[in-house]
Protein backbone atom coordinates (compact mmCIF):
# COMPACT_ATOMS: atom_id res chain seq x y z
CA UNK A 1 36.59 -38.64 70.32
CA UNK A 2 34.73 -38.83 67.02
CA UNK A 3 36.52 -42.02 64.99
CA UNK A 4 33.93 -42.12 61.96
CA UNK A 5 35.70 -40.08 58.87
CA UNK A 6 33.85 -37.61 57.30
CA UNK A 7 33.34 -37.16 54.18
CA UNK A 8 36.33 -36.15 51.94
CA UNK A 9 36.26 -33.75 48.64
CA UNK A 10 38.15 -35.44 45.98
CA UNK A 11 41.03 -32.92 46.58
CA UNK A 12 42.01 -29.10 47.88
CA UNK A 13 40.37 -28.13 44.45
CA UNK A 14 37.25 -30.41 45.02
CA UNK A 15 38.11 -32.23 41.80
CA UNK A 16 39.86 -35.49 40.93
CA UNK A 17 43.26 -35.23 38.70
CA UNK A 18 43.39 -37.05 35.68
CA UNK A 19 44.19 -39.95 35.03
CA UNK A 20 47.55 -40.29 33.24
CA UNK A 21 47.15 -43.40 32.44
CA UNK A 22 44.22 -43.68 30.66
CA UNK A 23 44.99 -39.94 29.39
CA UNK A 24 48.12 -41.44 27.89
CA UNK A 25 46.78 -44.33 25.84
CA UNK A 26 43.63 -41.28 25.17
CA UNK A 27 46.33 -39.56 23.49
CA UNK A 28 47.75 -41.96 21.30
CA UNK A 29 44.74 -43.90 20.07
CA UNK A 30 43.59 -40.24 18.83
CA UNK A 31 47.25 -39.51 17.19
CA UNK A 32 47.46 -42.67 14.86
CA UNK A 33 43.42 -41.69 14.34
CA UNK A 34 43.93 -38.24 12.77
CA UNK A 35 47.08 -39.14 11.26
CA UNK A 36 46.33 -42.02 9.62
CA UNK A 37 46.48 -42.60 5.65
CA UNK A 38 43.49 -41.71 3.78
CA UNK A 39 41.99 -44.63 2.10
CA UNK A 40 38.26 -44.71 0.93
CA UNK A 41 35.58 -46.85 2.93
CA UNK A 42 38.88 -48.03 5.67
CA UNK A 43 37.70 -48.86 8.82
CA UNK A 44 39.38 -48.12 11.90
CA UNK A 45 40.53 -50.67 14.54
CA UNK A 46 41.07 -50.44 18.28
CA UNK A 47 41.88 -53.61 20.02
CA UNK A 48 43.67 -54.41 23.64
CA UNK A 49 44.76 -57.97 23.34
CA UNK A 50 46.30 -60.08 26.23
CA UNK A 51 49.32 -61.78 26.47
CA UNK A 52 52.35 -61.67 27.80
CA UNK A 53 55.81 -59.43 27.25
CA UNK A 54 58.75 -61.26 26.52
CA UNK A 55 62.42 -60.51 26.43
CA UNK A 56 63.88 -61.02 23.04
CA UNK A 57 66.89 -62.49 23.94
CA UNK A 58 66.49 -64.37 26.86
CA UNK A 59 62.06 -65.73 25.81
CA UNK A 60 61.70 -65.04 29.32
CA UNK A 61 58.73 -62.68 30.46
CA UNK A 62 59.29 -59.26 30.86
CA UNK A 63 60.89 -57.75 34.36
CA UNK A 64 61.22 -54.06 35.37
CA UNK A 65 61.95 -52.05 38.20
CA UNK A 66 58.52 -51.12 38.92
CA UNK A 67 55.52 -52.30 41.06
CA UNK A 68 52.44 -51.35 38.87
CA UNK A 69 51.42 -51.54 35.43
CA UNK A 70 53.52 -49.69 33.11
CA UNK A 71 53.43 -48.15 29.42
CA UNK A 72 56.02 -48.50 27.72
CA UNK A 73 57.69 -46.19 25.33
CA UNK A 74 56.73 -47.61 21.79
CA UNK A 75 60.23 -49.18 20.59
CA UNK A 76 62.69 -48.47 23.58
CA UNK A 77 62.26 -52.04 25.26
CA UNK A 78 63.41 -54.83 22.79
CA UNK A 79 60.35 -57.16 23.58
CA UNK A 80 57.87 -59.57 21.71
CA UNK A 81 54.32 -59.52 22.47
CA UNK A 82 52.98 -63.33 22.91
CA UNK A 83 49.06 -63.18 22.44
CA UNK A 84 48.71 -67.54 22.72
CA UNK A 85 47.47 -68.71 26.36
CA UNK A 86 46.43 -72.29 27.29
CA UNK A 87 43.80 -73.94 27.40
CA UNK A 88 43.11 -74.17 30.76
CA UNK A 89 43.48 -69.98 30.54
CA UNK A 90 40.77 -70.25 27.53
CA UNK A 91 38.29 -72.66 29.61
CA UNK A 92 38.54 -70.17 32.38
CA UNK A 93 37.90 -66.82 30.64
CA UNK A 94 35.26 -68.81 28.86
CA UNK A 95 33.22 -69.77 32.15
CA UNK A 96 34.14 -66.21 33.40
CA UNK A 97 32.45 -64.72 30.74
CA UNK A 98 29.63 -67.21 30.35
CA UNK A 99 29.00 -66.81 34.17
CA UNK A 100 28.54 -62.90 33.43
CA UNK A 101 26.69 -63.25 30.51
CA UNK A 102 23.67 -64.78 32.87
CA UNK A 103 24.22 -62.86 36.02
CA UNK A 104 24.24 -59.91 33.82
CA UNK A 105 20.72 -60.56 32.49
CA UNK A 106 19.05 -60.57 36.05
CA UNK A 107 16.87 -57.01 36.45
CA UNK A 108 19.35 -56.40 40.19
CA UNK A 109 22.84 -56.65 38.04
CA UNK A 110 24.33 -53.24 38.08
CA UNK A 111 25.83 -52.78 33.95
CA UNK A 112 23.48 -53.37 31.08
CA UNK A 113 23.54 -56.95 30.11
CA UNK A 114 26.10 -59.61 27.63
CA UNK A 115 25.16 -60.73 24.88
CA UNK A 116 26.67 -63.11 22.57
CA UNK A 117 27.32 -64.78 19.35
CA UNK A 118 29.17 -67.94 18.36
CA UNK A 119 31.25 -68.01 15.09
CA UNK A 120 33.38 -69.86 12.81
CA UNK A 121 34.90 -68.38 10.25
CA UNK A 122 38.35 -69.13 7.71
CA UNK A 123 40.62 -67.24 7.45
CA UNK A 124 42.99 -66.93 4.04
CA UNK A 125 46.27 -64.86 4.20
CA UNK A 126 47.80 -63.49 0.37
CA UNK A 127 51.09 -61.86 -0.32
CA UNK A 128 50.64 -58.09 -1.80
CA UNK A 129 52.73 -55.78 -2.74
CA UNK A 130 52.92 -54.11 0.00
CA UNK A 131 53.97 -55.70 3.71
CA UNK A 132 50.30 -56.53 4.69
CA UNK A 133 48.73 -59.42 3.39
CA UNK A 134 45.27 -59.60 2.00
CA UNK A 135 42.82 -60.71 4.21
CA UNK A 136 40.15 -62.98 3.20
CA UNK A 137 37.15 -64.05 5.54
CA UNK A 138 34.89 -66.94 4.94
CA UNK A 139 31.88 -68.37 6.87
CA UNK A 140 32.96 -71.86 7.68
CA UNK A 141 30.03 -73.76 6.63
CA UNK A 142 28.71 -72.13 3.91
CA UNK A 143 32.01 -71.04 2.35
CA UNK A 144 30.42 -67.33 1.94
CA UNK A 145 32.99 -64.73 1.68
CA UNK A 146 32.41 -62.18 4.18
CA UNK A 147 34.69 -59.52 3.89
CA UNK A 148 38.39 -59.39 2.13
CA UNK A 149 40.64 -56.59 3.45
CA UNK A 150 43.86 -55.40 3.61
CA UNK A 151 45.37 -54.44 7.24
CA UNK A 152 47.18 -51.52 8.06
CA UNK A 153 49.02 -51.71 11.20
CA UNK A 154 49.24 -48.13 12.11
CA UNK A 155 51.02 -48.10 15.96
CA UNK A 156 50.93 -50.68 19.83
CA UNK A 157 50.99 -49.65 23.18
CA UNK A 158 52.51 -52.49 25.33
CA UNK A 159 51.42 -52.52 28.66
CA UNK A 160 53.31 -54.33 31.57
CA UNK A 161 51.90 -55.52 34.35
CA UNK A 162 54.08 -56.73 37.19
CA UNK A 163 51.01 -58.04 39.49
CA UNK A 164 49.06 -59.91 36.86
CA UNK A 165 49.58 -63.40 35.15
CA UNK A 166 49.12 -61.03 31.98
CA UNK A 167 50.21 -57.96 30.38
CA UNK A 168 48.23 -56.76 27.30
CA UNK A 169 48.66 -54.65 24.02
CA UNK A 170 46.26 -51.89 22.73
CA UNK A 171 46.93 -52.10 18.60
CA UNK A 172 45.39 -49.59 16.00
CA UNK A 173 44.90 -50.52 12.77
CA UNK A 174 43.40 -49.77 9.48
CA UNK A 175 41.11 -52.56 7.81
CA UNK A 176 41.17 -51.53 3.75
CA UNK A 177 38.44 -53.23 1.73
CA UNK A 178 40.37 -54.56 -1.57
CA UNK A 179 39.21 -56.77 -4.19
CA UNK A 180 39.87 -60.73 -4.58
CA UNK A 181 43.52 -61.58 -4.63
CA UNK A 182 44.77 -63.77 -6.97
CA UNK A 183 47.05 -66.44 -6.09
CA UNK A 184 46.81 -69.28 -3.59
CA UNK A 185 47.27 -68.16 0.05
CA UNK A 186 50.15 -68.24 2.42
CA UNK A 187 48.34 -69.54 5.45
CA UNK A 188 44.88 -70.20 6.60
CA UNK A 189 43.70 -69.59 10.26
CA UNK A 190 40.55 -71.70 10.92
CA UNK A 191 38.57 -69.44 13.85
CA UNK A 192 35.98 -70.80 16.71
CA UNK A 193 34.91 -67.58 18.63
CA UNK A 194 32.83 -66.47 21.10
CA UNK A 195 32.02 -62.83 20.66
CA UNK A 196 30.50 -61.17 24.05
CA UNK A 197 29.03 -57.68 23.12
CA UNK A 198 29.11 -55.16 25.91
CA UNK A 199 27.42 -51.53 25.20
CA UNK A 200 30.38 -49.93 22.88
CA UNK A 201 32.74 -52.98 22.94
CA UNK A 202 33.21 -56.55 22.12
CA UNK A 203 35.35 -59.10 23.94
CA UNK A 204 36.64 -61.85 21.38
CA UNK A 205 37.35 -65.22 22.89
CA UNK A 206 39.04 -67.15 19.89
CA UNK A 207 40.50 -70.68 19.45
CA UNK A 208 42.85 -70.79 16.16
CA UNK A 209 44.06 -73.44 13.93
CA UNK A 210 46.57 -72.05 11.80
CA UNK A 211 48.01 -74.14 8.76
CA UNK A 212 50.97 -72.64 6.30
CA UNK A 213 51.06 -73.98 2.99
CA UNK A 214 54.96 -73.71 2.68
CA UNK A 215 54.60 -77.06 5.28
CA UNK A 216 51.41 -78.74 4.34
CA UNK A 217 52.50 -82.02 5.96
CA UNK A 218 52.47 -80.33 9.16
CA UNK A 219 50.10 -80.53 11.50
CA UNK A 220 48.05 -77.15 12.11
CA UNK A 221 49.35 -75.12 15.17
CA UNK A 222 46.47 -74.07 17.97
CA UNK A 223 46.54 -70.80 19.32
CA UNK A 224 44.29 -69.53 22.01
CA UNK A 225 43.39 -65.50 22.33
CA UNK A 226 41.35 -62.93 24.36
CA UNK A 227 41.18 -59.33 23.06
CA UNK A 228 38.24 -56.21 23.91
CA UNK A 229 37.84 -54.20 20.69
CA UNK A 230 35.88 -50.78 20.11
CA UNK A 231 32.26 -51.86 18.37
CA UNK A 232 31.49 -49.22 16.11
CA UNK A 233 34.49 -47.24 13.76
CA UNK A 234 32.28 -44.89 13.08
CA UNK A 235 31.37 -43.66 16.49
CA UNK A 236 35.13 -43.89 17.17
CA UNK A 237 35.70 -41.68 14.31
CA UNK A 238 32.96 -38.80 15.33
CA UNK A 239 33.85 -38.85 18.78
CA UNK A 240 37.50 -38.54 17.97
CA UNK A 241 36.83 -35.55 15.79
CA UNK A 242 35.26 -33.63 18.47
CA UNK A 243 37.87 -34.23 21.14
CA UNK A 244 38.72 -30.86 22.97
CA UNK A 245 36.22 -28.85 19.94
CA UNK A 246 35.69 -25.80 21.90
CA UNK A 247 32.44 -25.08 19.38
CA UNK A 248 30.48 -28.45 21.14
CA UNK A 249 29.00 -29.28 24.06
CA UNK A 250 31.23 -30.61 26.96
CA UNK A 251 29.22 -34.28 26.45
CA UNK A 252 30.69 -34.12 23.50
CA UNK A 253 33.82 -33.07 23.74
CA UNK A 254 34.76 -35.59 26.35
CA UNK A 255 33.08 -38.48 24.56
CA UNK A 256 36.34 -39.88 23.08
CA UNK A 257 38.10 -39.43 26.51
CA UNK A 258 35.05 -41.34 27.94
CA UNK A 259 34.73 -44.31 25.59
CA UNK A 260 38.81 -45.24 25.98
CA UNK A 261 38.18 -44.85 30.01
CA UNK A 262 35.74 -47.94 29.29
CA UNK A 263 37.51 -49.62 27.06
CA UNK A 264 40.65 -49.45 29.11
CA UNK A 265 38.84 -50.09 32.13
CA UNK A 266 37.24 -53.54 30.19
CA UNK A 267 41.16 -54.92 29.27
CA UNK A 268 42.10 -54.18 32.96
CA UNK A 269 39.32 -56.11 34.14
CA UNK A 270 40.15 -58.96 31.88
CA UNK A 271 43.49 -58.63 32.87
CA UNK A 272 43.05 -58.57 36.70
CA UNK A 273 41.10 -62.14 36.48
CA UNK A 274 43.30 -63.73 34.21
CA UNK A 275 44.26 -66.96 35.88
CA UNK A 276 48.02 -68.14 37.09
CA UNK A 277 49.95 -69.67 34.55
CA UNK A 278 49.25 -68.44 31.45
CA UNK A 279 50.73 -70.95 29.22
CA UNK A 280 49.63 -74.24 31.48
């Protein structure tokens, strides 16, 4: 009796189904893309951020009935996303990444390799007339102002997952160029981040000091953060356009679908090797 299997088509059609998952978050990154406000020179945003989902009433983590990471409907499940981890969680995704960064340069290493840039930056929060605040971004030790925008929160996806020490959040946004508020600022959030670059995508490893000026006795509050964000706008923006364009090549047409199947597949990753404990 032959015991070795043979090899298997993907299915009675001799083609994989898709992914609903990935399909689903697909679908809504390219809804709050083509339905977004119009506002001159705007940049797009796509982020996945880790964290963890926590009841509103009880600031205990999430718990459903289900054994595998789950969407969630946008605004049905009265949670709070918390985005702070420890440091311990910070020093670990840090060697993770650092680790990669070399194995990925050696010629035998599968993916193209990390790179990655260290930065410090200030940032200074302003009260507009609108809900947003203005945005503005200055190199630490030269003082240079590098951009000053106003940011659009245009729709989140929470995602739960049961297995993981983490869940994690895919946010699009809009980031609006605007001109020098006037004013003194609410609150300033002092950044120290690592930025690994990846072929489309960058992975943002970020220690925070954030001070308010309505307490400026107090001492600054330190937040710790992880998030994978989409590289270029612009290439977001073409390939989005072409989804499902009959009048295009299939490479094209399925680019969008392609680039969120990475970028996905990066925040899982991250996700997956998240550490236990994520606040100790």
């Amino acid at each position: 009796m032959n015991t070795n299997l043979p090899p298997l088509s993907l299915s009675i059609l001799g083609v994989e189904p898709l992914d609903e998952f990935i399909r689903e978050i697909a679908d809504f990154v390219h809804h709050m893309i083509v339905t977004r406000p119009i506002h001159p020179d705007a940049k797009v945003e796509v982020e996945a951020k880790l964290g963890v989902l926590r009841d509103r009433t009880s600031g205990q983590r999430l718990m459903l009935p289900v054994l595998v990471e789950t969407i969630l409907i946008p605004n049905e499940v009265d949670v709070r996303f918390e985005s702070n981890m420890s440091l311990n969680q910070h020093k670990h995704f840090n060697t993770m990444l650092n680790d990669l960064k070399l194995i990925s340069s050696q010629p035998s290493h599968p993916t193209s390799p990390l790179e990655y840039t260290h930065v410090k930056v200030v940032d200074s929060f302003y009260s507009s007339e609108d809900r947003e605040k203005i945005r503005v971004t200055r190199e630490e030790k030269s003082n240079t102002v590098l951009e000053i925008t106003r940011k659009i929160r245009l729709g989140d996806l929470n995602i739960y997952s049961p297995k993981r020490a983490a869940d994690w959040r895919v946010s699009v946004s809009l980031e609006v160029p605007v001109a020098h508020p006037v004013g003194t600022p609410t609150h300033v959030r002092r950044k120290d981040r690592i930025c690994y670059s990846h072929e489309e995508f960058n992975i943002d490893l970020t220690q925070v000091h954030s001070s308010n000026n309505a307490t400026p006795n107090a001492p600054p509050e330190v937040f710790h953060e992880l998030e994978v964000e989409i590289a270029r706008p612009g290439l977001l923006l073409s390939t989005a356009a072409k989804r499902g364009d009959p009048n295009v090549s299939e490479l094209e047409r399925n680019a969008f679908d392609e680039l969120i199947r990475s970028f996905v597949n990066n925040a899982r990753i991250l996700v997956k090797n998240a550490s236990d404990g994520w606040h100790t």
